[in-house]
N, C-alpha and C. Protein backbone atom coordinates (compact mmCIF):
# COMPACT_ATOMS: atom_id res chain seq x y z
N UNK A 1 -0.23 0.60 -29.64
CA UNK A 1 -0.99 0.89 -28.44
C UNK A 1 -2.24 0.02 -28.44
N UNK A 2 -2.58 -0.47 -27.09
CA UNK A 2 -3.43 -1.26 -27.07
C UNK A 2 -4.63 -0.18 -27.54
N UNK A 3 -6.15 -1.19 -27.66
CA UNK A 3 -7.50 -0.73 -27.50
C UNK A 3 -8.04 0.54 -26.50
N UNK A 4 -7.55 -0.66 -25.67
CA UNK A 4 -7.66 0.19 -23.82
C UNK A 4 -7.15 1.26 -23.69
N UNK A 5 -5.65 1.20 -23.89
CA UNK A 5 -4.67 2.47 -23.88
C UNK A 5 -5.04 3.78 -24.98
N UNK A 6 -5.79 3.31 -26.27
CA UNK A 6 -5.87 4.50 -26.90
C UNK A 6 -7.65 5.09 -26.36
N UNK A 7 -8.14 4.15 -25.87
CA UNK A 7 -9.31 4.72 -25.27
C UNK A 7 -9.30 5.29 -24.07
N UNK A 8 -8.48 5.28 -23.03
CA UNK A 8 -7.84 5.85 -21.71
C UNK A 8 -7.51 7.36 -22.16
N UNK A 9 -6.59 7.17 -23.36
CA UNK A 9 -6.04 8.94 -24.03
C UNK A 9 -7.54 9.46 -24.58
N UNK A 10 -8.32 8.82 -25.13
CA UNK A 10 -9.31 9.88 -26.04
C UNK A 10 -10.38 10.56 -24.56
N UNK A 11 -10.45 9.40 -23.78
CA UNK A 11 -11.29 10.04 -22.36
C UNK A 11 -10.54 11.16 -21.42
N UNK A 12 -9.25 10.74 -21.80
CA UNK A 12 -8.36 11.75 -21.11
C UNK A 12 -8.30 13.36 -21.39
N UNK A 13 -8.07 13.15 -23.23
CA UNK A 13 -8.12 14.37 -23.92
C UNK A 13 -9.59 15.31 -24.04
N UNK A 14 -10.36 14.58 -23.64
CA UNK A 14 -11.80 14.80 -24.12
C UNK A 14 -12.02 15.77 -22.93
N UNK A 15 -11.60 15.42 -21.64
CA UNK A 15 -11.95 15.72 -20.02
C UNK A 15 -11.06 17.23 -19.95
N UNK A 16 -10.09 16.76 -20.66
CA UNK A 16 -8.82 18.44 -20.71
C UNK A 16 -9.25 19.25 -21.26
N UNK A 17 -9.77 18.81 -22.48
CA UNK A 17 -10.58 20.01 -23.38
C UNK A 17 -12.15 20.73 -22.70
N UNK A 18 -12.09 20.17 -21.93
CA UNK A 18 -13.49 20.47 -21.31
C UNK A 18 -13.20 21.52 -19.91
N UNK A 19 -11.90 21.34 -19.91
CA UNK A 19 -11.12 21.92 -19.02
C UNK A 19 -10.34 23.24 -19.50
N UNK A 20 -10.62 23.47 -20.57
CA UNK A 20 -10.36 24.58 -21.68
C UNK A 20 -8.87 24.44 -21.91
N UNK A 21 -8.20 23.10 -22.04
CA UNK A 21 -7.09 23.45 -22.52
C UNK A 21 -6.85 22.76 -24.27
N UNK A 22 -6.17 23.09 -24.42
CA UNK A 22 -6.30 22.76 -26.06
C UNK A 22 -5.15 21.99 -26.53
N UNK A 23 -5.47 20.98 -27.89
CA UNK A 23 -4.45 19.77 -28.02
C UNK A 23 -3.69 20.57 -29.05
N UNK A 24 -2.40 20.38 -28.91
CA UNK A 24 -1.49 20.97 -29.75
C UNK A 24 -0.44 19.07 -30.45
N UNK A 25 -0.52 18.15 -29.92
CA UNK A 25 0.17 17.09 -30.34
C UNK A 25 -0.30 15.74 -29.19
N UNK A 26 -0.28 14.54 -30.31
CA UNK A 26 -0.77 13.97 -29.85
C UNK A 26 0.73 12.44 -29.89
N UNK A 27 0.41 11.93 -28.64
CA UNK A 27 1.69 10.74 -29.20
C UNK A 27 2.61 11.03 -29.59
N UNK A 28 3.35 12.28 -29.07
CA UNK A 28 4.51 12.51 -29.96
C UNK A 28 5.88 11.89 -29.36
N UNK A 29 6.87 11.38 -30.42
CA UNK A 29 7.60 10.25 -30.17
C UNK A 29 8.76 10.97 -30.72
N UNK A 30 10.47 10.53 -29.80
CA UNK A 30 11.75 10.54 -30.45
C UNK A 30 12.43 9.60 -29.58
N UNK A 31 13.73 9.71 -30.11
CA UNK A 31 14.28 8.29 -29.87
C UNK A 31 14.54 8.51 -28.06
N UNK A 32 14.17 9.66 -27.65
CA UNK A 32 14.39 9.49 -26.41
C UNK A 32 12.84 9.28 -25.48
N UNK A 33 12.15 9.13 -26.16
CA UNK A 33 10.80 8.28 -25.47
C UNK A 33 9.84 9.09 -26.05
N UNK A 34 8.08 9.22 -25.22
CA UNK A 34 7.11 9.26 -25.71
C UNK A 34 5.97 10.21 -25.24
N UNK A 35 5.41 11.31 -25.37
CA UNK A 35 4.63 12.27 -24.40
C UNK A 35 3.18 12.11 -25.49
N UNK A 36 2.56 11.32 -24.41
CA UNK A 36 0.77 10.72 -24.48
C UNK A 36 0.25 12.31 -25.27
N UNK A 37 0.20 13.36 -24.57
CA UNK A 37 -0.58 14.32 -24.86
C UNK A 37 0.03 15.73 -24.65
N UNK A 38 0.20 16.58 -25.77
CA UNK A 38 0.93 17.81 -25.50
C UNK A 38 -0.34 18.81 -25.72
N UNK A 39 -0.68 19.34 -24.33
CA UNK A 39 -1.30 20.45 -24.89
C UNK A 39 -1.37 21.85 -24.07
N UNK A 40 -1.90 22.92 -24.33
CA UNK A 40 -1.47 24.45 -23.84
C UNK A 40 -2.83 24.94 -23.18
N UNK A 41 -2.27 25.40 -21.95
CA UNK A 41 -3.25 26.07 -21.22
C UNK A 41 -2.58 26.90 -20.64
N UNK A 42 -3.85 28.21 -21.38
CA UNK A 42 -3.26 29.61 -21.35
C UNK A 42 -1.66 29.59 -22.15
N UNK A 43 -1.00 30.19 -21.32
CA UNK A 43 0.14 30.54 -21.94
C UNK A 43 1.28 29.30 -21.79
N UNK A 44 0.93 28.00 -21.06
CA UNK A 44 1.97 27.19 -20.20
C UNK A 44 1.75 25.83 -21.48
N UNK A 45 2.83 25.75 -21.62
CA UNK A 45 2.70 23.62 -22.43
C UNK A 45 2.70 23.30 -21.12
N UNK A 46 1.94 21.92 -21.37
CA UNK A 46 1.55 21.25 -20.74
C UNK A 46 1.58 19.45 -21.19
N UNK A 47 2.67 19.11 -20.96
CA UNK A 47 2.83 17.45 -21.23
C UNK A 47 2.16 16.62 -20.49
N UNK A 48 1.10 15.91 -20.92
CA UNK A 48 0.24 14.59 -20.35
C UNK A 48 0.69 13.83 -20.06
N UNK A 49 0.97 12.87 -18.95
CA UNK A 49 1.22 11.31 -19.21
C UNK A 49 0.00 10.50 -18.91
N UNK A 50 -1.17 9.58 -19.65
CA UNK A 50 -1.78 9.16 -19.33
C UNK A 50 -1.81 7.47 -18.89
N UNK A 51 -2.17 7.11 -17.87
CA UNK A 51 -2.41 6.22 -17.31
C UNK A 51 -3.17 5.26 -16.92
N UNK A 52 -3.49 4.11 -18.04
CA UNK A 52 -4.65 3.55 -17.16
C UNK A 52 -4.24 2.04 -16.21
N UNK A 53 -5.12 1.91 -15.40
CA UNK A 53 -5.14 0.37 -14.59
C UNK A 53 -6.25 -0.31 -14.23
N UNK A 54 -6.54 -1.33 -15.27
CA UNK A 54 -7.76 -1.85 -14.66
C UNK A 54 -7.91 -2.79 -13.35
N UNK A 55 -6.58 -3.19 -12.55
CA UNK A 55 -6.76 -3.89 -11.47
C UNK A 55 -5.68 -2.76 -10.78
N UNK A 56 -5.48 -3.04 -9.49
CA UNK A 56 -4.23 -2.63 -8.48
C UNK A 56 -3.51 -3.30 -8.17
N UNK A 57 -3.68 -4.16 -8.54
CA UNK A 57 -3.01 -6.06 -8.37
C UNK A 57 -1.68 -5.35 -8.01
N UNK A 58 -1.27 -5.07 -9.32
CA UNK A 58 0.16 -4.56 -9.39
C UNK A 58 0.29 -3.19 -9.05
N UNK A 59 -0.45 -2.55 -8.02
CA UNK A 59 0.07 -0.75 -7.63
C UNK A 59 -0.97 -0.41 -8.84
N UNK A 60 -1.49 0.92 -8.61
CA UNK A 60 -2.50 1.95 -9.25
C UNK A 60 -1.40 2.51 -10.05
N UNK A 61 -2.05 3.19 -10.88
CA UNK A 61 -1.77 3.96 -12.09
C UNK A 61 -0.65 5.25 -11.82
N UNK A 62 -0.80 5.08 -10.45
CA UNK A 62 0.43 6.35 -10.19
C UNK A 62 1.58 5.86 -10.15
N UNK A 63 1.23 4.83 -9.30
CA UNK A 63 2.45 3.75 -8.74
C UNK A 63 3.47 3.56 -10.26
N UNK A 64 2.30 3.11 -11.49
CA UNK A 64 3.19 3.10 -12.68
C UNK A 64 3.79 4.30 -13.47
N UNK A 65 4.09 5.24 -13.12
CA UNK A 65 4.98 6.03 -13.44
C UNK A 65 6.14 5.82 -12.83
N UNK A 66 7.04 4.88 -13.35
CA UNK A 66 8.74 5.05 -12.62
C UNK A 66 9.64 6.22 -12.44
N UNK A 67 10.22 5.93 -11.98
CA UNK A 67 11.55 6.86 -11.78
C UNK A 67 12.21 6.92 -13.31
N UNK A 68 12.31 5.97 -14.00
CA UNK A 68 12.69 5.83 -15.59
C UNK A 68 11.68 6.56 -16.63
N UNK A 69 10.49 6.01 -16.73
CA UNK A 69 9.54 6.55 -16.97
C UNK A 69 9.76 8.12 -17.10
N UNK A 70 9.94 8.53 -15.81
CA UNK A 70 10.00 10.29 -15.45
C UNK A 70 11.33 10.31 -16.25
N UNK A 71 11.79 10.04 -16.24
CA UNK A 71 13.49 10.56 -16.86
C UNK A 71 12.93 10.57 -18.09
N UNK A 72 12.25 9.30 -19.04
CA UNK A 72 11.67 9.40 -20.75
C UNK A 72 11.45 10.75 -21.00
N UNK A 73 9.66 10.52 -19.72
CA UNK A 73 8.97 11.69 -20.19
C UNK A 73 9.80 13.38 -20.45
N UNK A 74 10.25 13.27 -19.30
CA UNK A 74 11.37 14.74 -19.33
C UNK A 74 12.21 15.03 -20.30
N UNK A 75 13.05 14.15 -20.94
CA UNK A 75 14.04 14.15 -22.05
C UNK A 75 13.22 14.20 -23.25
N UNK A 76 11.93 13.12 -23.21
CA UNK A 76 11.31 13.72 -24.55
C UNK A 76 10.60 14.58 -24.58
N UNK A 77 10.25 15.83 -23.47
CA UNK A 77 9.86 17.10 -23.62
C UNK A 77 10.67 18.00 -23.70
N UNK A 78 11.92 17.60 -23.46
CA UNK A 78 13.33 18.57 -24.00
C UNK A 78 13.44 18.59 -24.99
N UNK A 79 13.18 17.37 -26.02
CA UNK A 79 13.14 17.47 -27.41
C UNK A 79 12.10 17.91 -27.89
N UNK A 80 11.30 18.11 -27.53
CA UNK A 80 9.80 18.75 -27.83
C UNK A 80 10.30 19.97 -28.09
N UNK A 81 10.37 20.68 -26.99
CA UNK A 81 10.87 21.88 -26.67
C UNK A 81 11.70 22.43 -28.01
N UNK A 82 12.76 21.96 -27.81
CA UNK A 82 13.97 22.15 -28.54
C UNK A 82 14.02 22.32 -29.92
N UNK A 83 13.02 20.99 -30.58
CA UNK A 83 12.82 20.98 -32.28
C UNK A 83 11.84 21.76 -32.34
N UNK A 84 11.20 22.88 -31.53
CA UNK A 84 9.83 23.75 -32.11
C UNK A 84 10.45 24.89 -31.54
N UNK A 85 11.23 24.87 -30.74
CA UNK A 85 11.84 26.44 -30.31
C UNK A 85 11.39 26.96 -29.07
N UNK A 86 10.58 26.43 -28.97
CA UNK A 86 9.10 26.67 -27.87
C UNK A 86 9.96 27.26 -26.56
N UNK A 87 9.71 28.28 -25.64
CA UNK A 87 10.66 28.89 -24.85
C UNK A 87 9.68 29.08 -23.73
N UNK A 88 8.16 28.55 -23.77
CA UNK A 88 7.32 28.59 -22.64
C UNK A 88 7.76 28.12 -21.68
N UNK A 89 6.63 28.16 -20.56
CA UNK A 89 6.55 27.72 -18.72
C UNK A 89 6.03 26.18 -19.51
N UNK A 90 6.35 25.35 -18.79
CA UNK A 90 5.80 24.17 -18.94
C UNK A 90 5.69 23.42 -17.84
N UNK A 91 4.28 22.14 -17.53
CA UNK A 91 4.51 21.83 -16.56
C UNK A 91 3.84 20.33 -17.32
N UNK A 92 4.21 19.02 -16.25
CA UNK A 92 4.32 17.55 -16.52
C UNK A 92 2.78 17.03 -15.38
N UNK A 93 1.76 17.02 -16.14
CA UNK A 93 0.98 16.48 -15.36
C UNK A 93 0.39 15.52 -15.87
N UNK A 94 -0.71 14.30 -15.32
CA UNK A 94 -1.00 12.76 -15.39
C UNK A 94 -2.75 12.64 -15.16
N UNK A 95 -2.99 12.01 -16.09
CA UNK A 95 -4.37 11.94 -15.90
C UNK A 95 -4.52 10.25 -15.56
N UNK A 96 -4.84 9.55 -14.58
CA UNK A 96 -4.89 8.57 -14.25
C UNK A 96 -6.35 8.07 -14.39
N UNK A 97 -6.65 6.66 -14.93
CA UNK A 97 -7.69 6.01 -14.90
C UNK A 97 -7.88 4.32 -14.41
N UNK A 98 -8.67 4.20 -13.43
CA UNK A 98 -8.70 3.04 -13.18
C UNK A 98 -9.82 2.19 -13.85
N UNK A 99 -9.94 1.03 -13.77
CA UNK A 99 -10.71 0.10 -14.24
C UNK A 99 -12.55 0.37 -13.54
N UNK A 100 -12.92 1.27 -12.89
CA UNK A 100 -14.09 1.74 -12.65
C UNK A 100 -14.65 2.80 -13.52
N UNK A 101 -13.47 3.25 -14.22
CA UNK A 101 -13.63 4.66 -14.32
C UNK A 101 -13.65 6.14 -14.21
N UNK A 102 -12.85 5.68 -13.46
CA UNK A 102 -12.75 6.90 -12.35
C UNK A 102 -11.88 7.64 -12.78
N UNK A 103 -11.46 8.61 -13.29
CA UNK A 103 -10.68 9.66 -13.54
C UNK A 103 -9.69 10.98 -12.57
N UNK A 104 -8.78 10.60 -12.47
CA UNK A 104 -7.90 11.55 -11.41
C UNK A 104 -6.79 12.22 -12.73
N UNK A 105 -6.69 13.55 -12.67
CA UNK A 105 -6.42 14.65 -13.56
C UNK A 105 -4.76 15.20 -11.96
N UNK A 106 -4.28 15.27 -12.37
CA UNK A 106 -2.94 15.66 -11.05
C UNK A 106 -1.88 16.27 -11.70
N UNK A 107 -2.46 17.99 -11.53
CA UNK A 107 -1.45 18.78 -12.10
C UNK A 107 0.27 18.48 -11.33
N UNK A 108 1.10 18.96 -12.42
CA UNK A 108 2.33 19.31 -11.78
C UNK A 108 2.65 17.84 -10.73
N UNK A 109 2.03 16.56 -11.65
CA UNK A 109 2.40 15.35 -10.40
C UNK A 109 3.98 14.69 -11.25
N UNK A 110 4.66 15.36 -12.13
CA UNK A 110 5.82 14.66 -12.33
C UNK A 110 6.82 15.67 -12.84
N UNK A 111 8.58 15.76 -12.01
CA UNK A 111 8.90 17.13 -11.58
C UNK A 111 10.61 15.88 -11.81
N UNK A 112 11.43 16.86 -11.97
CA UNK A 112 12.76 16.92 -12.29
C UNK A 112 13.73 15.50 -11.06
C-alpha cells in the first residue's frame, strides 16, 4: 500500500472512532479480496472501503468503486463472516477522500 493510501485509512479510522465505532480488524485479506477496515457499531459489523483521489481527472473516489470491486468487497466479507462465525447485521459503507481533504463517510453506500 502506497504512503497516501495508508494515510487515507489512518484519517479514515481516526474520524470512525470519533464516531464511536470501534476497530475490530484492520486490512484484512483472503484469496477472495480485501476489506480496508472492519469495525462494529453497536451491535452491526461494519466493513469500510476506503477511498482516496487526489485529482477527478479520472472520476472521484466513488466513481472508483467498481462493480468488481463490490463483488471483492462482498465475498471477502463472506469470508470474514464465515471464518469467525460472526452471525451479526452487517452493513458495507465507504469513507471517501479527495485530494483537498475533504472527507465524505456514506453509510450503507455498497449493497448486493
Amino acid at each position: 500500500m502506497s504512503d497516501a493510501g495508508q494515510q487515507a485509512e489512518d484519517v479514515a479510522l481516526a474520524y470512525l472512532e470519533r464516531q464511536g465505532m470501534k476497530l475490530l480488524e484492520r486490512n484484512y485479506r483472503c484469496r477472495l479480496g480485501e476489506i480496508d477496515l472492519v469495525m462494529r457499531e453497536g451491535s452491526a459489523l461494519v466493513f469500510v472501503e476506503v477511498r482516496l483521489r487526489t485529482s477527478s481527472r479520472f472520476g472521484g473516489a466513488l466513481e472508483s468503486i467498481t462493480a468488481f470491486k463490490r463483488r471483492r468487497l462482498l465475498s471477502a466479507a463472506k469470508h470474514y463472516m464465515s471464518a469467525r462465525g460472526a452471525l451479526a447485521e452487517c452493513r458495507f459503507d465507504a469513507v471517501l477522500l479527495d485530494g483537498d481533504g475533504k472527507l465524505c463517510w456514506l453509510r450503507d453506500a455498497i449493497s448486493e
